[in-house]
C-alpha atoms as a PDB file:
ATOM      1  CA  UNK A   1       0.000   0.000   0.000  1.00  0.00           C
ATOM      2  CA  UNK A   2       1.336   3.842  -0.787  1.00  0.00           C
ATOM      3  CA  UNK A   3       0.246   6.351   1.270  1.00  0.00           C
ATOM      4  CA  UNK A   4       0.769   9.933   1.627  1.00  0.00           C
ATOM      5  CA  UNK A   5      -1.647  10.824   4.247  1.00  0.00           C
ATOM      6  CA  UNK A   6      -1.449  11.367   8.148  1.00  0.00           C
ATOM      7  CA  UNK A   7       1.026  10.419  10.745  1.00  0.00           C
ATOM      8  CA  UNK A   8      -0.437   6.541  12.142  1.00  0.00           C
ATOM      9  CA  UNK A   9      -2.344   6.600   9.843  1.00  0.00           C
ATOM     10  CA  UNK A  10      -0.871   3.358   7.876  1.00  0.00           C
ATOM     11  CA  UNK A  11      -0.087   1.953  11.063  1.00  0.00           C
ATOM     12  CA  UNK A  12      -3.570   1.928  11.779  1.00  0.00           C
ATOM     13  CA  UNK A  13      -4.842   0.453   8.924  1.00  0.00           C
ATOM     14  CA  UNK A  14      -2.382  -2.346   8.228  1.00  0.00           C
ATOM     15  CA  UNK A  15      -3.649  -2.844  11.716  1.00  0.00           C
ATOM     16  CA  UNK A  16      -7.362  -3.266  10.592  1.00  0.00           C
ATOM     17  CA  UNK A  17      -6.486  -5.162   7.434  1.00  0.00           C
ATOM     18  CA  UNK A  18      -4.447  -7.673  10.156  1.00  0.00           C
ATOM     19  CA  UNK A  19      -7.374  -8.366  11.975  1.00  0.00           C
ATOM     20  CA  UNK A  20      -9.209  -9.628   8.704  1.00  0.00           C
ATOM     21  CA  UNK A  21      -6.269 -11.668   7.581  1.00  0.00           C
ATOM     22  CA  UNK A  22      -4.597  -9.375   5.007  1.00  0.00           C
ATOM     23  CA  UNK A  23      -1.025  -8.555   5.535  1.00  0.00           C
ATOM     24  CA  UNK A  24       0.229  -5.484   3.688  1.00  0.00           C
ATOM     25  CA  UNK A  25       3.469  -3.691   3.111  1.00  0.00           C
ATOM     26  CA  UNK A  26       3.243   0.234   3.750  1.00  0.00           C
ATOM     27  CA  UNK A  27       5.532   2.715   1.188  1.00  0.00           C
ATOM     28  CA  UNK A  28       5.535   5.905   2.286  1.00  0.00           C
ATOM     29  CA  UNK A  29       6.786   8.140  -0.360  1.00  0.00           C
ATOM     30  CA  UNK A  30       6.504  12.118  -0.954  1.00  0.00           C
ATOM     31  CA  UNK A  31       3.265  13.151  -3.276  1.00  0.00           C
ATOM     32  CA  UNK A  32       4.613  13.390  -6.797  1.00  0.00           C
ATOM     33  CA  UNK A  33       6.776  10.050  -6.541  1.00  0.00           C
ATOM     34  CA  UNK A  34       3.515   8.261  -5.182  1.00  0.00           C
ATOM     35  CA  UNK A  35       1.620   9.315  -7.894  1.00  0.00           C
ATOM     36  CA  UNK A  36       3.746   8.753 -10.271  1.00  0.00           C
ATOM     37  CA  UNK A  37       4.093   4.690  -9.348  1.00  0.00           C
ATOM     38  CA  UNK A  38       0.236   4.543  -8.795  1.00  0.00           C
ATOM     39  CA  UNK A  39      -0.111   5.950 -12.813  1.00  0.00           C
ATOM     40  CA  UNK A  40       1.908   2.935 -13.689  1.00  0.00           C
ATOM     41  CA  UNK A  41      -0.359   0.742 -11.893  1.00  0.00           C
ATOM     42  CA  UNK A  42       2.755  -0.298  -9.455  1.00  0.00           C
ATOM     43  CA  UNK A  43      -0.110  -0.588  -6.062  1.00  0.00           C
ATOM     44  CA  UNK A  44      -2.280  -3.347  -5.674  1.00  0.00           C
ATOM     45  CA  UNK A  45      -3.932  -0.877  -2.995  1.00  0.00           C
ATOM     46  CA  UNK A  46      -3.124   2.670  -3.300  1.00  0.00           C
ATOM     47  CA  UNK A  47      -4.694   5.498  -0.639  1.00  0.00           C
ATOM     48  CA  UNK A  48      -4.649   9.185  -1.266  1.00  0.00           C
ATOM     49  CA  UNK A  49      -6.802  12.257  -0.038  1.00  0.00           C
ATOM     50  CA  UNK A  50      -8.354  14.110  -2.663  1.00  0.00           C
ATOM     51  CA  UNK A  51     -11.023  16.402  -2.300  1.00  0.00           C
ATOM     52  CA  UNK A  52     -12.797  19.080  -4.146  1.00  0.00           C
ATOM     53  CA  UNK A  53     -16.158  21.225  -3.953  1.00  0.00           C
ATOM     54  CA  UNK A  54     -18.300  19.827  -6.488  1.00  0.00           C
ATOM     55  CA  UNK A  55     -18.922  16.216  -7.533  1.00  0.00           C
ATOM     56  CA  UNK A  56     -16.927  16.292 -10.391  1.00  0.00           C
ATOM     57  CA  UNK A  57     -14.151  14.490  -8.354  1.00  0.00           C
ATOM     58  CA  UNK A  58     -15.756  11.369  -9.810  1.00  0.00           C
ATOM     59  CA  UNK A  59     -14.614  12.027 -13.113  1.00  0.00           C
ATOM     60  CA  UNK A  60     -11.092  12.341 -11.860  1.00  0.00           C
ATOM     61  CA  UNK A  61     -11.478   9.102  -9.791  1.00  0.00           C
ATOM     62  CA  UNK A  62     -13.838   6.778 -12.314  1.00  0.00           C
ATOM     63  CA  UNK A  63     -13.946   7.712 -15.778  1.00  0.00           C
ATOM     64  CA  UNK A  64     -11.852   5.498 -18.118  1.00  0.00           C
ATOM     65  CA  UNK A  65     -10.228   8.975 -19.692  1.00  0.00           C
ATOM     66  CA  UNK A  66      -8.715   9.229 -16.745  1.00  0.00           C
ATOM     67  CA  UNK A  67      -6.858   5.584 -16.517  1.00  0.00           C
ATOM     68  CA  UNK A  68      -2.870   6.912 -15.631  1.00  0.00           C
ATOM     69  CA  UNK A  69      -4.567  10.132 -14.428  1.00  0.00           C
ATOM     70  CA  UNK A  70      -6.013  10.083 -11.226  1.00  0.00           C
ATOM     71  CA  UNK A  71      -8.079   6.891 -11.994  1.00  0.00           C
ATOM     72  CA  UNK A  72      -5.323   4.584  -9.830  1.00  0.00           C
ATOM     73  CA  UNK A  73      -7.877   2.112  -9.822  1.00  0.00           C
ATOM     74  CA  UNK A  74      -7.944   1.625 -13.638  1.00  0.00           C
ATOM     75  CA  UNK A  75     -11.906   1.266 -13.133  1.00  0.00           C
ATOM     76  CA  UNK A  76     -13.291   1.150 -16.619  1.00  0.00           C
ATOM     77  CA  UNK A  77     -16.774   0.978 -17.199  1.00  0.00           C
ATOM     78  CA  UNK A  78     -18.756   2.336 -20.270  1.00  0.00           C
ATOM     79  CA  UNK A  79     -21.954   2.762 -19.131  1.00  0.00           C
ATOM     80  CA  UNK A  80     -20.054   4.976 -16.291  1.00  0.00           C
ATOM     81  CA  UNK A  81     -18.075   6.609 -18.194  1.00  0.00           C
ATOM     82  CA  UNK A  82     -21.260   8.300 -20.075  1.00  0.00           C
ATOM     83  CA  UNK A  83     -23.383   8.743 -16.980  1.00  0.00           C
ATOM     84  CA  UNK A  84     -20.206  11.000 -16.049  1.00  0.00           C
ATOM     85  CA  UNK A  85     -19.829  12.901 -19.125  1.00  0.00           C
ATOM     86  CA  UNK A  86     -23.955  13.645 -18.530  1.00  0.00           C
ATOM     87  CA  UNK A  87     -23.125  15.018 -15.316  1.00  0.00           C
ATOM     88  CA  UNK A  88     -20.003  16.905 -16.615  1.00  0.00           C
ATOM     89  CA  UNK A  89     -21.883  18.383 -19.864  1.00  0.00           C
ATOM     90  CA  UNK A  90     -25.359  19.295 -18.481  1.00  0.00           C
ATOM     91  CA  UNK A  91     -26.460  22.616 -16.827  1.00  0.00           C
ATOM     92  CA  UNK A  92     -29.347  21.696 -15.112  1.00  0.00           C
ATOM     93  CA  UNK A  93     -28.580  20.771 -11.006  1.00  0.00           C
ATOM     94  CA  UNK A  94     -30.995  17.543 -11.114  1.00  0.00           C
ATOM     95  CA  UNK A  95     -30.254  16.043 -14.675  1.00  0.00           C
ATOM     96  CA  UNK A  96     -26.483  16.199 -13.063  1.00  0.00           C
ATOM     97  CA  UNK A  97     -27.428  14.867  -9.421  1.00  0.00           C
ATOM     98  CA  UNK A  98     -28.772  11.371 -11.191  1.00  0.00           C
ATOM     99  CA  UNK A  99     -26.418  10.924 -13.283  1.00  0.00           C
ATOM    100  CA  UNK A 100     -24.078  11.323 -10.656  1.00  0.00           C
ATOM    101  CA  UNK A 101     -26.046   9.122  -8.980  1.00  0.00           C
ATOM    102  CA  UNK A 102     -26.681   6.106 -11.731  1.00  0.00           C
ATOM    103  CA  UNK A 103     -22.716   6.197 -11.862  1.00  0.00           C
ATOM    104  CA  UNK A 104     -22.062   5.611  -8.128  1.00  0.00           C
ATOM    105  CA  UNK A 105     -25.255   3.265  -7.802  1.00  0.00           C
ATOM    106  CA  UNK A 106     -23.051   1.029 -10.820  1.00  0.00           C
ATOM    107  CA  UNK A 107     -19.378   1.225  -9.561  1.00  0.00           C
ATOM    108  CA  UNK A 108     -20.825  -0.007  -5.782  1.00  0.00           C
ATOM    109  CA  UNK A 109     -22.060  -2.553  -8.530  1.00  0.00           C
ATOM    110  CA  UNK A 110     -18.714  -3.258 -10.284  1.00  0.00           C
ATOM    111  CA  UNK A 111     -15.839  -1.898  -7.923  1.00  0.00           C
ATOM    112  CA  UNK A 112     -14.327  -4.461  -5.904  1.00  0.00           C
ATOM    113  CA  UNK A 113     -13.189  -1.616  -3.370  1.00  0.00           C
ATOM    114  CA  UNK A 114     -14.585   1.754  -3.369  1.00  0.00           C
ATOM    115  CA  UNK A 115     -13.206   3.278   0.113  1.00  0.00           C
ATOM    116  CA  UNK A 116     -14.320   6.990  -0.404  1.00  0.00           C
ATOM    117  CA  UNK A 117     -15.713   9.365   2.300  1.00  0.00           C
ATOM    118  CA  UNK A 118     -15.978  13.514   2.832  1.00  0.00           C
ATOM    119  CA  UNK A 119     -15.614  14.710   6.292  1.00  0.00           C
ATOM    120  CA  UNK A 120     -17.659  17.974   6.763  1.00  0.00           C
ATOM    121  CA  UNK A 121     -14.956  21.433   7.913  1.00  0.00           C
ATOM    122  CA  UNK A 122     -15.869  23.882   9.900  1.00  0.00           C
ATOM    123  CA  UNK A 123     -14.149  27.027  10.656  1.00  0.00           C
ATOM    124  CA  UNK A 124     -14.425  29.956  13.421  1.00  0.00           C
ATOM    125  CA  UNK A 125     -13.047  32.540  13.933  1.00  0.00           C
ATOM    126  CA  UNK A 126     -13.983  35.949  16.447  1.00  0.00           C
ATOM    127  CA  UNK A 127     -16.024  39.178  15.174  1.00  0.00           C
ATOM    128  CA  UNK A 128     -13.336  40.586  17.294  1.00  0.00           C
ATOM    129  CA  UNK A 129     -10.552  39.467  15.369  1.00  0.00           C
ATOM    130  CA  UNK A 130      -9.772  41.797  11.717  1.00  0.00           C
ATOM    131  CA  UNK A 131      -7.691  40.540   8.642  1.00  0.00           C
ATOM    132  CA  UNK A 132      -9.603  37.454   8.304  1.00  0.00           C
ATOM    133  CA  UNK A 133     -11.010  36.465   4.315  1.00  0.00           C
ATOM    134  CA  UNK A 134     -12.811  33.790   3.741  1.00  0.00           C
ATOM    135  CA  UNK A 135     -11.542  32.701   0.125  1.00  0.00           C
ATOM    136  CA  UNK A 136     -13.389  29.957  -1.912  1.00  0.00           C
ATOM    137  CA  UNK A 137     -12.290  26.237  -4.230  1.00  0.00           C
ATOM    138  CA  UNK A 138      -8.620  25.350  -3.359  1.00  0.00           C
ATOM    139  CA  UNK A 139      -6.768  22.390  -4.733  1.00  0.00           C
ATOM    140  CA  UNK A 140      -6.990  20.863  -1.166  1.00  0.00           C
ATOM    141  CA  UNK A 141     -10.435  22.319   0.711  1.00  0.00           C
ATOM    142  CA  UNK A 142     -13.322  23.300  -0.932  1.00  0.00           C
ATOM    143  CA  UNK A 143     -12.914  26.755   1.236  1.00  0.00           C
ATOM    144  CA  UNK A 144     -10.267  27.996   3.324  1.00  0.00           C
ATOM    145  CA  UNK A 145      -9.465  31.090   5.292  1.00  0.00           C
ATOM    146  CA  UNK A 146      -6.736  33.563   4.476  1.00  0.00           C
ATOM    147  CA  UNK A 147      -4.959  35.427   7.733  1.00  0.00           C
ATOM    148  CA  UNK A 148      -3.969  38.817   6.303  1.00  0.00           C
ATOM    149  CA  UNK A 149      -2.394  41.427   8.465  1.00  0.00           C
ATOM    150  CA  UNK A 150      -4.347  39.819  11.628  1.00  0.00           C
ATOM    151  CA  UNK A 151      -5.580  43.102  14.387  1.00  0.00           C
ATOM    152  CA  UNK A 152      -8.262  42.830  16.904  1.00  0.00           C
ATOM    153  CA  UNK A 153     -10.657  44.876  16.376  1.00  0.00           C
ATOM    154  CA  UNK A 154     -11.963  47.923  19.183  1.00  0.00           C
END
């Protein structure tokens, strides 16, 4: 397994996969050499975050176009691949939501391993506290705050 994730992280799931009878070897490389092996198809399990704010993250992770992209998987599936370009191509909010939909609803179908999940981000921060700007998409968050020339305010 590669992995370029969190601290214990691998620990903790070579752990889990232990307890079910699979015994894996963890290679922990920096980003660009990781993804570089999984494009050649090196992993026979390969774990990466990825995130971005709008659902066209499964054409990144799914779509046969994307096979030594970001599709590590090499998941290949025709009738997925053009539920995804419906979602990508259409303007209208619902005709993309079930397409989205018929194309996870068929790789739960086909995948043999589909370990994806969002965690939800919340951020605070004072009235009192000036410089703050709340900026939007980012490679890595779907929003993020920027600390510019931080003052309290009187």
């Amino acid at each position: 397994m590669a992995h370029t994730g969190h601290v214990g992280e691998p620990e903790a799931i070579k752990e889990q996969l232990r307890e079910v009878g699979l015994e894996i070897r963890i290679t922990i490389l920096e980003p660009a050499a990781s993804v570089a092996r999984a494009r050649e198809g090196v992993y026979e399990l390969y774990k990466i975050g990825y995130g971005w704010p709008d659902i066209t993250l499964g054409f990144d992770l799914w779509h046969t176009r994307q096979i030594r992209g970001l599709n590590f998987s090499f998941f290949s599936d025709p009738q997925v691949d053009k539920q995804i370009d419906i979602a990508l191509r259409d303007l209208d909010p619902e005709v993309r939501a079930a397409a989205w939909n018929a194309a996870h609803v068929r790789i739960l179908e086909l995948a043999p391993f589909v370990p994806q999940w969002h965690d939800l981000s919340f951020f605070f921060a004072s009235m009192a506290i000036g410089g703050l700007e709340l900026l939007g998409a980012h490679p890595h968050w779907s929003v993020y705050i920027a600390a510019l020339d931080l003052y309290v305010r009187e």
